[in-house]
C-alpha atoms as a PDB file:
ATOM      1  CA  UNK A   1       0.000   0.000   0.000  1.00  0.00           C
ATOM      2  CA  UNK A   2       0.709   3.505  -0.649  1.00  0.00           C
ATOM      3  CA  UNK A   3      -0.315   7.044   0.429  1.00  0.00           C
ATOM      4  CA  UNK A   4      -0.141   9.539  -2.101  1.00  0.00           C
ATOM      5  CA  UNK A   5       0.498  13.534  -2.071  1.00  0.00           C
ATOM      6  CA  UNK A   6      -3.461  14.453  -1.754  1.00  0.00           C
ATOM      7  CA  UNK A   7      -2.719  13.215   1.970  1.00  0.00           C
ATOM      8  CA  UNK A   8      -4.009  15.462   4.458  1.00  0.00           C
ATOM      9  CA  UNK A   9      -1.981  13.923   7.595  1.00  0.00           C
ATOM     10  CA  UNK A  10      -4.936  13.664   9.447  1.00  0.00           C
ATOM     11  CA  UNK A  11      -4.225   9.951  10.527  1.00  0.00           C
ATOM     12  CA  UNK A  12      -7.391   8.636  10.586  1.00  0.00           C
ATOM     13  CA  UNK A  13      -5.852   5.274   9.160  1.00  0.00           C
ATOM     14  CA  UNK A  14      -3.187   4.911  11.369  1.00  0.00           C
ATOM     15  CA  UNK A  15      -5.361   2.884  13.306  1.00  0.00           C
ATOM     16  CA  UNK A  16      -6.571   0.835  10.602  1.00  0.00           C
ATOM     17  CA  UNK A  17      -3.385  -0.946  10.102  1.00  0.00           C
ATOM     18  CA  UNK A  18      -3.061  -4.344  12.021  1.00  0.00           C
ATOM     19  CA  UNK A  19       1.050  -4.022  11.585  1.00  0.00           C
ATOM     20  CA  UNK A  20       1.214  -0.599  12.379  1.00  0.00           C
ATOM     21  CA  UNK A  21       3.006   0.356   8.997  1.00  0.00           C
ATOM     22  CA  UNK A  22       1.147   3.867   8.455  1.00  0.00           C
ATOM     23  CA  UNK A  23       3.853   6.000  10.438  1.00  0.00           C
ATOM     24  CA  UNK A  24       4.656   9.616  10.189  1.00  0.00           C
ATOM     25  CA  UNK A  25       7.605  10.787   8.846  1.00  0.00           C
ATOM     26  CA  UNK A  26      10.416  13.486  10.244  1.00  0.00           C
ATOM     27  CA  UNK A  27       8.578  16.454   8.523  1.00  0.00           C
ATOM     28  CA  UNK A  28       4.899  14.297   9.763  1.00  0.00           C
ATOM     29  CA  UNK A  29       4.277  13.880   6.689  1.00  0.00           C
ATOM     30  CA  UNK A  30       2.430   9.741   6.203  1.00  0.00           C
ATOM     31  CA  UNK A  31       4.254   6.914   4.660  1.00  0.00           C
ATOM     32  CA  UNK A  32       3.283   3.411   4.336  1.00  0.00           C
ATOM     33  CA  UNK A  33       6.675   1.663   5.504  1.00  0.00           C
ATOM     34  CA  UNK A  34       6.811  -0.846   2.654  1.00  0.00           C
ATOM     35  CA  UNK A  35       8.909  -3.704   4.740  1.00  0.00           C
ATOM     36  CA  UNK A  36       6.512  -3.784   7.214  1.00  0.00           C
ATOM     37  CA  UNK A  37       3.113  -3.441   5.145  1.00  0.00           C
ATOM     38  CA  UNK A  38       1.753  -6.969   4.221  1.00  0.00           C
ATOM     39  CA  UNK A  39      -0.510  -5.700   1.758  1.00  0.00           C
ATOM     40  CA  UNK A  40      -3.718  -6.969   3.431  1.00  0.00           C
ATOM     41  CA  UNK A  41      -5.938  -3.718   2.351  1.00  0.00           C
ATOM     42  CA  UNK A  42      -7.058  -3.240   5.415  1.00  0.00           C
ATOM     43  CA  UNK A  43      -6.587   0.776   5.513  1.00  0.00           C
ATOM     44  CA  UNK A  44      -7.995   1.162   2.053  1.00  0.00           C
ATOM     45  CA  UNK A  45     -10.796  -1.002   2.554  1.00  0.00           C
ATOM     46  CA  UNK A  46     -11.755   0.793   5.540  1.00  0.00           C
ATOM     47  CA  UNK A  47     -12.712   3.900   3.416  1.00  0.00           C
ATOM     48  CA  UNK A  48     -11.909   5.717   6.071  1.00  0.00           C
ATOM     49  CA  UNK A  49      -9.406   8.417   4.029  1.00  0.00           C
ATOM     50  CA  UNK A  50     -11.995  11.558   3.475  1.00  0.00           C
ATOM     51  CA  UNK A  51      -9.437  12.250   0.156  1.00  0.00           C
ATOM     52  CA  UNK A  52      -8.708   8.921  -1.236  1.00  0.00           C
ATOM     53  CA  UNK A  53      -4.984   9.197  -1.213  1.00  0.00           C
ATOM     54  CA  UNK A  54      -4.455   5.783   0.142  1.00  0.00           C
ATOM     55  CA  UNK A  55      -3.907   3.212  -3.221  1.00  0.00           C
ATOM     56  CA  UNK A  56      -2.243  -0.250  -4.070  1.00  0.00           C
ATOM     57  CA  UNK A  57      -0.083  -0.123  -6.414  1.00  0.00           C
ATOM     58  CA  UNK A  58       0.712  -2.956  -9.197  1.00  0.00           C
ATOM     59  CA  UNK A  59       2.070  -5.783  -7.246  1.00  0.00           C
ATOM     60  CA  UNK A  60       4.698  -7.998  -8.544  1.00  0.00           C
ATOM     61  CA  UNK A  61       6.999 -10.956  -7.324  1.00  0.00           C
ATOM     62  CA  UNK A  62       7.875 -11.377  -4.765  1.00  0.00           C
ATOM     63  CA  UNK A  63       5.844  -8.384  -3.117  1.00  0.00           C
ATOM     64  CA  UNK A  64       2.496  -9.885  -4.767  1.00  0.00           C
ATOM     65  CA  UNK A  65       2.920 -12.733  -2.275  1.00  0.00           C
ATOM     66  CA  UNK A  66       1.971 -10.494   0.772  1.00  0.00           C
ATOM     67  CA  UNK A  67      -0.930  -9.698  -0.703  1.00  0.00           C
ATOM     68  CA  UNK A  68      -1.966 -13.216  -1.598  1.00  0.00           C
ATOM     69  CA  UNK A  69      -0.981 -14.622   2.266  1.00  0.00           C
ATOM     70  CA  UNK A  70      -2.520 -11.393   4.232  1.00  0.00           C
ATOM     71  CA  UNK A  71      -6.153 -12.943   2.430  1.00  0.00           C
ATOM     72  CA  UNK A  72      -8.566 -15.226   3.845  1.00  0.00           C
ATOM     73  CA  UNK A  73     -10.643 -15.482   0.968  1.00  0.00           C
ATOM     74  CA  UNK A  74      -7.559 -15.559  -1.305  1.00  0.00           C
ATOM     75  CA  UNK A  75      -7.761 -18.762  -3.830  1.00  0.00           C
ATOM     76  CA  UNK A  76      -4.063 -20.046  -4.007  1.00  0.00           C
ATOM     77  CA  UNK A  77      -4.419 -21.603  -8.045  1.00  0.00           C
ATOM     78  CA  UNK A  78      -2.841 -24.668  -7.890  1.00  0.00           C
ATOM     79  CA  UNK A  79      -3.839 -26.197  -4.538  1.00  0.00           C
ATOM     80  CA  UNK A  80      -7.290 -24.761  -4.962  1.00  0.00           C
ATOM     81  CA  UNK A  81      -6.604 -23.488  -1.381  1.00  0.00           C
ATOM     82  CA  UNK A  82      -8.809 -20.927   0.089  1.00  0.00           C
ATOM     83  CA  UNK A  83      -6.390 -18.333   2.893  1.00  0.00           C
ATOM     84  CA  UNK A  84      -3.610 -20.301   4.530  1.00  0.00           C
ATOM     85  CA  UNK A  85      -4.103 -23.562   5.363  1.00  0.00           C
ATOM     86  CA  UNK A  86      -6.834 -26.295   4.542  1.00  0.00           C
ATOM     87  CA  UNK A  87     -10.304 -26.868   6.159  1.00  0.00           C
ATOM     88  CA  UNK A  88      -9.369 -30.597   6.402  1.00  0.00           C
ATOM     89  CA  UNK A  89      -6.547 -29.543   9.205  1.00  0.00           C
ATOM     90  CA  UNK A  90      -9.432 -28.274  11.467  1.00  0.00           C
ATOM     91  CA  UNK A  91     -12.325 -30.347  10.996  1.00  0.00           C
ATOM     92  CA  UNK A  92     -11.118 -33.843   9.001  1.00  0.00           C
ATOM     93  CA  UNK A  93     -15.109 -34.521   8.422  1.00  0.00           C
ATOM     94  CA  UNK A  94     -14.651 -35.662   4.380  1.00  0.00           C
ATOM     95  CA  UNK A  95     -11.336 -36.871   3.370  1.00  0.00           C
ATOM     96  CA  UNK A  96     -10.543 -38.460   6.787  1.00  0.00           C
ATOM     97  CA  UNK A  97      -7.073 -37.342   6.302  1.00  0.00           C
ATOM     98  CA  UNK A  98      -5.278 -38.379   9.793  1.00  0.00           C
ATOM     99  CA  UNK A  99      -5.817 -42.347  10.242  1.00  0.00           C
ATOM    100  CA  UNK A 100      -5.723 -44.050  13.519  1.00  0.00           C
ATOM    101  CA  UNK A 101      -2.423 -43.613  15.138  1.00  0.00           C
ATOM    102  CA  UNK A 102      -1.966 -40.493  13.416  1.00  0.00           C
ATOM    103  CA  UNK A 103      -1.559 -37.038  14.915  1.00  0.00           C
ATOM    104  CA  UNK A 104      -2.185 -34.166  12.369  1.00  0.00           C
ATOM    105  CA  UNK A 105      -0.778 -30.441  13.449  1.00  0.00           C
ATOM    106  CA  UNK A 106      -1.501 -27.183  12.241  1.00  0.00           C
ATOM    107  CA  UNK A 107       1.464 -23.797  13.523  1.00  0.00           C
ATOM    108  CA  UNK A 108       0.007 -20.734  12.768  1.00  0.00           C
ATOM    109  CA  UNK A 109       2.634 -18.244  12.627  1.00  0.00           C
ATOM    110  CA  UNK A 110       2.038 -14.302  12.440  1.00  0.00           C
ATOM    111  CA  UNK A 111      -1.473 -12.992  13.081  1.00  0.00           C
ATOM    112  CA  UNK A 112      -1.869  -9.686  13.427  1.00  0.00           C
ATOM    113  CA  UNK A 113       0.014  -6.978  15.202  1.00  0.00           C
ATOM    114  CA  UNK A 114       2.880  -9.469  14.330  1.00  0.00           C
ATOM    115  CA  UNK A 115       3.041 -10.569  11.153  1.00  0.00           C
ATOM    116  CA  UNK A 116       5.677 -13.304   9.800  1.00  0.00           C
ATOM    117  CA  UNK A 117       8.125 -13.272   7.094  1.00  0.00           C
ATOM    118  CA  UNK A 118       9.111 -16.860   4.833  1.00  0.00           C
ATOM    119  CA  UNK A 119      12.353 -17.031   6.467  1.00  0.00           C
ATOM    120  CA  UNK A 120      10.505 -17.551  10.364  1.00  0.00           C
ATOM    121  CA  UNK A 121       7.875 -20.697   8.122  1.00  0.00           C
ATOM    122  CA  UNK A 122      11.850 -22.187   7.223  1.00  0.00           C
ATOM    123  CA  UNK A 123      13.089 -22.313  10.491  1.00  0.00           C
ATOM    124  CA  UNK A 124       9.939 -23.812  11.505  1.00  0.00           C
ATOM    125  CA  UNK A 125       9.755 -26.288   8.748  1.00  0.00           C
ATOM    126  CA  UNK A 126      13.424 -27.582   8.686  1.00  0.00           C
ATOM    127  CA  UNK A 127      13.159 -28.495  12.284  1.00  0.00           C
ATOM    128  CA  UNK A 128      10.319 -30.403  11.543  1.00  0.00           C
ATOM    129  CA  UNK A 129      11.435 -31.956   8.533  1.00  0.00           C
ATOM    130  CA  UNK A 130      14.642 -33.430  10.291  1.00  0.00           C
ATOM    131  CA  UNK A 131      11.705 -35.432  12.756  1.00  0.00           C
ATOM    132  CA  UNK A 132      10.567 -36.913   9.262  1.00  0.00           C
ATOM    133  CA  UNK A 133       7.221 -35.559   9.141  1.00  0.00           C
ATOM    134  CA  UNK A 134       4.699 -35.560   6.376  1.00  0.00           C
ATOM    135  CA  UNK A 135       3.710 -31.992   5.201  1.00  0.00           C
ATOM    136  CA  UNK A 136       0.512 -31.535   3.889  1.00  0.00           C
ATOM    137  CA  UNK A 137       0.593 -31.146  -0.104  1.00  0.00           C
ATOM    138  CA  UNK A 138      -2.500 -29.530  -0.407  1.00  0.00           C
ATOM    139  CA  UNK A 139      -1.077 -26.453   2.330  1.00  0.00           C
ATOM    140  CA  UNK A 140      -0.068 -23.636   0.070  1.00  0.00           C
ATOM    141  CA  UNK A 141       3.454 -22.847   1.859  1.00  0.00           C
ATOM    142  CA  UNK A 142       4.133 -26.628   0.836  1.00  0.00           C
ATOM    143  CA  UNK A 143       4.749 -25.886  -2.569  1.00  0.00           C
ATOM    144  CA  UNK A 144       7.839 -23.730  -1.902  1.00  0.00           C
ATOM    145  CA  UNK A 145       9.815 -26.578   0.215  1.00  0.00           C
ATOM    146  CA  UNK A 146      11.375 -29.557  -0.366  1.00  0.00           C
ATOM    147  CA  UNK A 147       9.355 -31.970   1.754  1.00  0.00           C
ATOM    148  CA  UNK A 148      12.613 -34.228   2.808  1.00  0.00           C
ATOM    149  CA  UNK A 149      14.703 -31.250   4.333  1.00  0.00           C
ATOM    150  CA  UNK A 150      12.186 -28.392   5.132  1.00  0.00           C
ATOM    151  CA  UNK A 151      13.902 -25.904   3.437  1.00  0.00           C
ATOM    152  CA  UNK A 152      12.337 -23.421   0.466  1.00  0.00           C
ATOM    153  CA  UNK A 153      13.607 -24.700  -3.023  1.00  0.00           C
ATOM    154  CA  UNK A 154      15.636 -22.696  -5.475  1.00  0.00           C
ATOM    155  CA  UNK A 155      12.830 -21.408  -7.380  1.00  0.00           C
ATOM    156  CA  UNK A 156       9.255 -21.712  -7.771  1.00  0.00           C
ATOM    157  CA  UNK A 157       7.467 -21.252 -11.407  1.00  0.00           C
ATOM    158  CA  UNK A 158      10.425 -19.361 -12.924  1.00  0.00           C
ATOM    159  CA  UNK A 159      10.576 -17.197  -9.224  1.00  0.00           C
ATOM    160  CA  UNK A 160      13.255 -17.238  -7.563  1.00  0.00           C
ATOM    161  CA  UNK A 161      12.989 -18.115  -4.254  1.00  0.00           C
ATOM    162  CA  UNK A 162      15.623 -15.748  -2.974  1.00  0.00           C
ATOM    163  CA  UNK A 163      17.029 -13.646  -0.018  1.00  0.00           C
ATOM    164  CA  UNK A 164      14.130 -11.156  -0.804  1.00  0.00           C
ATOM    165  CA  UNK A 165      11.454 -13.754  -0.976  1.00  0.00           C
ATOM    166  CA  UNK A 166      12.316 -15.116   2.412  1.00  0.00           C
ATOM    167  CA  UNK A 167      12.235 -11.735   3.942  1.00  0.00           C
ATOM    168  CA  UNK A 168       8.925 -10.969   2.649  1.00  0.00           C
ATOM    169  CA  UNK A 169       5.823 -10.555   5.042  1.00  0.00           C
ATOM    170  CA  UNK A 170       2.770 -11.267   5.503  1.00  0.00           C
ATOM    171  CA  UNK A 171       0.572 -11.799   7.985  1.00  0.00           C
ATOM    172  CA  UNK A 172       0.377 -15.540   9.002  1.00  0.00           C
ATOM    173  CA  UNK A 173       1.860 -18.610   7.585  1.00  0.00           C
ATOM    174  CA  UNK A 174       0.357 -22.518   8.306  1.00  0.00           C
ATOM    175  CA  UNK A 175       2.147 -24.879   8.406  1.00  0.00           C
ATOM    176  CA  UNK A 176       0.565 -28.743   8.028  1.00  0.00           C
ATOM    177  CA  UNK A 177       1.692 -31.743   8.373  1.00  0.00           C
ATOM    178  CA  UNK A 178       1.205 -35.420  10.262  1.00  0.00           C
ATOM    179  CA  UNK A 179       3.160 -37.908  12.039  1.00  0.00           C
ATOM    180  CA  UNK A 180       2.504 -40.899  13.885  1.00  0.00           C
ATOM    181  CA  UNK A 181       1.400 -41.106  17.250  1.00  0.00           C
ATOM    182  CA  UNK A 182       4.482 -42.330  19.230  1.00  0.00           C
ATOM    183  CA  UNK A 183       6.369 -39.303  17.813  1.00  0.00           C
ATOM    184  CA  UNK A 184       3.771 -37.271  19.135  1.00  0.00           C
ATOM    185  CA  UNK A 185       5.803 -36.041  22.164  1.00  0.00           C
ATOM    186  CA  UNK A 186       8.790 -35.332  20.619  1.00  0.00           C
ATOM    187  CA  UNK A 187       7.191 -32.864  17.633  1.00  0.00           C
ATOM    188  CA  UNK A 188       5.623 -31.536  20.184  1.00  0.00           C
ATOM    189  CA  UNK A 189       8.946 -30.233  22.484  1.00  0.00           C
ATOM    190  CA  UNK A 190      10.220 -29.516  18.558  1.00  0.00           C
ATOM    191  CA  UNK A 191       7.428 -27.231  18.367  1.00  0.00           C
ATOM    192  CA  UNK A 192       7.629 -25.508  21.493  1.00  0.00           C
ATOM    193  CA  UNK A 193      11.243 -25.300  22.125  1.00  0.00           C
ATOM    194  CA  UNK A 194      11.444 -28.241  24.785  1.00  0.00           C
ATOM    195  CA  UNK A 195       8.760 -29.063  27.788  1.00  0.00           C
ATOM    196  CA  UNK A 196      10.485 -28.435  30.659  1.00  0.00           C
ATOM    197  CA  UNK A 197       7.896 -29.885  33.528  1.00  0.00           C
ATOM    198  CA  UNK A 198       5.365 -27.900  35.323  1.00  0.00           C
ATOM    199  CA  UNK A 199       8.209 -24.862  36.245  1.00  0.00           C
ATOM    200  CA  UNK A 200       7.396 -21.648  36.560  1.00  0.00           C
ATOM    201  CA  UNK A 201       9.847 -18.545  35.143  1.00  0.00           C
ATOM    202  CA  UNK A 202      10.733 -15.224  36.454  1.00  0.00           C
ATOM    203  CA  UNK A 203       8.772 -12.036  36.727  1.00  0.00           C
ATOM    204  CA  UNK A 204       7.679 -11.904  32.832  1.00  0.00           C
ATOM    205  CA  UNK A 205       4.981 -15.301  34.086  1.00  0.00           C
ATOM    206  CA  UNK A 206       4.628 -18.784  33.997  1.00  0.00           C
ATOM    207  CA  UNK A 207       7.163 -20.452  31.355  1.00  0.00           C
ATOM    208  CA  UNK A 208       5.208 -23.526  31.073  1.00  0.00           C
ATOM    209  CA  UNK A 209       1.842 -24.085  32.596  1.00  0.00           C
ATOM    210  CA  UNK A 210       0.766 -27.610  32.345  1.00  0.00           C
ATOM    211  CA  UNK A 211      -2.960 -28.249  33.279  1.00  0.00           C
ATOM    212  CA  UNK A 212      -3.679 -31.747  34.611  1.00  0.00           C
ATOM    213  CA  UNK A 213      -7.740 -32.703  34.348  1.00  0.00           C
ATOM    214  CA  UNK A 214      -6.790 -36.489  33.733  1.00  0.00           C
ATOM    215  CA  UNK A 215      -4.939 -38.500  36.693  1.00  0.00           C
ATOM    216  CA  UNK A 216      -5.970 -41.788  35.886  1.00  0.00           C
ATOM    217  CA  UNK A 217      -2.527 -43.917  35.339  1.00  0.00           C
ATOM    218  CA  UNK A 218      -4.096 -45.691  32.453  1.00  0.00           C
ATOM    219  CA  UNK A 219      -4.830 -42.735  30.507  1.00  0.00           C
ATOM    220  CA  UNK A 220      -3.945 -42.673  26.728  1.00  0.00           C
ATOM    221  CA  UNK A 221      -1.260 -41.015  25.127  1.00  0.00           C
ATOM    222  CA  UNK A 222      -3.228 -38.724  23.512  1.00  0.00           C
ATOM    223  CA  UNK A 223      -5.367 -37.507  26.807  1.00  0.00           C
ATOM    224  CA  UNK A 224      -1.191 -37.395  28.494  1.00  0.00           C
ATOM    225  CA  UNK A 225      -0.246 -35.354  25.410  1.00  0.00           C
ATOM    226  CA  UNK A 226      -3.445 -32.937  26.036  1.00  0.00           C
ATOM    227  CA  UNK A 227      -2.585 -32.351  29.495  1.00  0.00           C
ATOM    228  CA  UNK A 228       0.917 -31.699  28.434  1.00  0.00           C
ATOM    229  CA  UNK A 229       0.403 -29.141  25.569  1.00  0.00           C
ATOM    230  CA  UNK A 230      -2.573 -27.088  26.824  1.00  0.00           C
ATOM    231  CA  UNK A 231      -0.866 -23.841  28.017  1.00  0.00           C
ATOM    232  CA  UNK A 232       3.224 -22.869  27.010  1.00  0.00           C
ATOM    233  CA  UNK A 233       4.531 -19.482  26.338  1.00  0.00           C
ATOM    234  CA  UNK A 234       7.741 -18.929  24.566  1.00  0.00           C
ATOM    235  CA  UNK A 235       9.059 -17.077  21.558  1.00  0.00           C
ATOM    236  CA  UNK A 236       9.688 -19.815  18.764  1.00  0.00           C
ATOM    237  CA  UNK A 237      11.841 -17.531  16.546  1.00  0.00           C
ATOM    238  CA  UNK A 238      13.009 -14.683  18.170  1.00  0.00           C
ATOM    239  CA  UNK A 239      11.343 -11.711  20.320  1.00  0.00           C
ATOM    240  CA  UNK A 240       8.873 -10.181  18.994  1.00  0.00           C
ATOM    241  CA  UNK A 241       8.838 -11.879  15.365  1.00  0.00           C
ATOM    242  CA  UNK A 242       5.557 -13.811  15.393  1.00  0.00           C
ATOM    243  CA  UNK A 243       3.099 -15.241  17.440  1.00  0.00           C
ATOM    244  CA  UNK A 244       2.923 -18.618  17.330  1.00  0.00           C
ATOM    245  CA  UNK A 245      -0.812 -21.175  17.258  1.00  0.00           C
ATOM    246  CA  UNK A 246      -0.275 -24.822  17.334  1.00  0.00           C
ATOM    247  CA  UNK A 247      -3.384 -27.074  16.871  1.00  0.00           C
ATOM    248  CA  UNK A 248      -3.190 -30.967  17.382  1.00  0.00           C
ATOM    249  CA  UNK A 249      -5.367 -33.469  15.932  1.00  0.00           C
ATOM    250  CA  UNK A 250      -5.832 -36.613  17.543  1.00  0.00           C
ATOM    251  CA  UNK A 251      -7.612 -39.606  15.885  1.00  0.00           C
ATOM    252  CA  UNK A 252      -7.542 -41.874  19.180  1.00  0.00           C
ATOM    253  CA  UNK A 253      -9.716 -39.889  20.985  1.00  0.00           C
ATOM    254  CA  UNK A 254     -11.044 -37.553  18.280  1.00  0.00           C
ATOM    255  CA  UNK A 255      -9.307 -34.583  19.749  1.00  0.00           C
ATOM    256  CA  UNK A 256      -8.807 -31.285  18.675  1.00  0.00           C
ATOM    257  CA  UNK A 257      -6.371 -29.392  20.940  1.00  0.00           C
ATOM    258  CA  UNK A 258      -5.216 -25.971  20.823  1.00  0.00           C
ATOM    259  CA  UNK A 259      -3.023 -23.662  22.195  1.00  0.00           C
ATOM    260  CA  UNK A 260      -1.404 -20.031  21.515  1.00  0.00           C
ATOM    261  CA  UNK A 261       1.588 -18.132  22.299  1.00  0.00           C
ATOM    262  CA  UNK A 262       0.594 -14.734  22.564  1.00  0.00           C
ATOM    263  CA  UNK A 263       3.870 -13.952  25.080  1.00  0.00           C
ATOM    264  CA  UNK A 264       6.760 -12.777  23.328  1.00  0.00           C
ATOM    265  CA  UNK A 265       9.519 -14.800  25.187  1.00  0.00           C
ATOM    266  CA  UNK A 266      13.705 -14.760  24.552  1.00  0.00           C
ATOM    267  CA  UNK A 267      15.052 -18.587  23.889  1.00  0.00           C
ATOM    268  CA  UNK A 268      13.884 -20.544  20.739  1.00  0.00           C
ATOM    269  CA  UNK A 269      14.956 -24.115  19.478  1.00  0.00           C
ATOM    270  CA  UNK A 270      13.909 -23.382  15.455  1.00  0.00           C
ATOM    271  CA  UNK A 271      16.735 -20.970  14.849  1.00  0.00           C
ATOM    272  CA  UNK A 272      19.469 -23.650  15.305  1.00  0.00           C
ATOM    273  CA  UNK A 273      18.662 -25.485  12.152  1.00  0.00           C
ATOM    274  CA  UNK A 274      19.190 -22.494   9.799  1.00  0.00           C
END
């Protein structure tokens, strides 16, 4: 996005953008700061500019991407893909997609206020790709990587998949995939950057809060991995870089667990395998 010279500086759409890219300037006049904008149309859409100076300009590769991962309603053309990830990830009601003894995951990465740029969906992918999981084909971001070692291929479609692609943002990634159940554990400390037991940190909150509603020694794995996974805060990638949803899928029990890190925390496991 773009403001042009009609601008009247009255920031009414400062508040309209969810990255906070519509700053003012040294001589306050308004820019749109084009590494952070994700191209998500937000401001523009709002209408709320009484002079129409906000405008998108032509978008082209790789900057076309933010626009096309900042949608929800966005139609990725060759998985047929409608926003970020697949409906099958959340609700597995028609293709039955995760089998008994599977465990299907879904990391959101970004959001907004946040944001997340291709080079935080590598680190999070080549950690999981050296636990030999199975990424989801139909996922749009899927299409970039080589499924064996997580990390983006050389090009994509005559594009080159570049230092400028990877620092390109938008505002979430998801990232599929599916494993088997008795690796369940161990994606899951990949994930979150190591479960540590039921400690609690330092003044910035609880590092780990595990919430036990299931005692019973004969419990399943899945119902031990529920209890386990409920509640953990800590920065995956670096502070302040993206927020980070994980959602499990567990065909023993017909599970769908959740959980979000909202809490920007130092310490990540992801960045090692870069």
């Amino acid at each position: 996005m773009k403001i042009d010279d009609k601008c009247i500086r009255c920031g009414l759409c400062v508040p309209h953008c969810p990255l906070a890219a519509i700053k003012f300037d040294e001589d306050d006049d308004m820019f749109v700061d084009q590494d952070e904008c994700v191209e998500c149309r937000v401001c523009l859409n709002s209408g709320v500019c009484p002079v129409d100076a906000i405008y998108q300009p032509e978008l082209r590769w790789p900057r076309m991407l933010r626009a096309m991962w900042s949608s929800v309603v966005f139609v990725h053309p060759e998985t047929k893909t409608q926003g970020r990830g697949t409906e099958e990830m959340k609700t597995n009601d028609v293709t039955g997609r995760f089998g008994l003894g599977e465990v299907g995951f879904g990391i959101e990465l970004g959001r907004p206020s946040t944001g997340a740029r291709f080079e935080d969906a590598e680190k999070v992918t080549t950690a999981l790709a050296d636990l030999g999981v199975e990424f989801e084909p139909m996922n749009p971001l899927t299409r970039y990587i080589d499924a064996k070692t997580g990390r983006f291929l050389d090009s994509w479609q005559g594009h080159p998949l570049d230092e400028e692609f990877r620092r390109t943002k938008v505002m979430t990634f998801i990232v599929e995939f599916k494993t088997k159940q008795d690796k369940l554990l161990e994606v899951i400390e990949t994930a979150t950057g190591g479960l540590r037991g039921d400690r609690h940190g330092d003044e910035r909150g609880p590092d780990l809060e595990v919430h036990r509603g299931w005692e019973d020694p004969g419990q399943t794995a899945a119902g031990r991995a529920r209890d386990r996974v409920l509640h953990k805060r800590e920065d995956l990638l670096g502070p302040g870089k993206a927020g980070v949803r994980i959602q499990i899928r567990i065909e023993e029990e017909q599970i769908l667990c959740s959980t979000t890190y909202g809490e920007m925390l130092e310490g990540h496991s992801f960045a090692s395998h870069l």
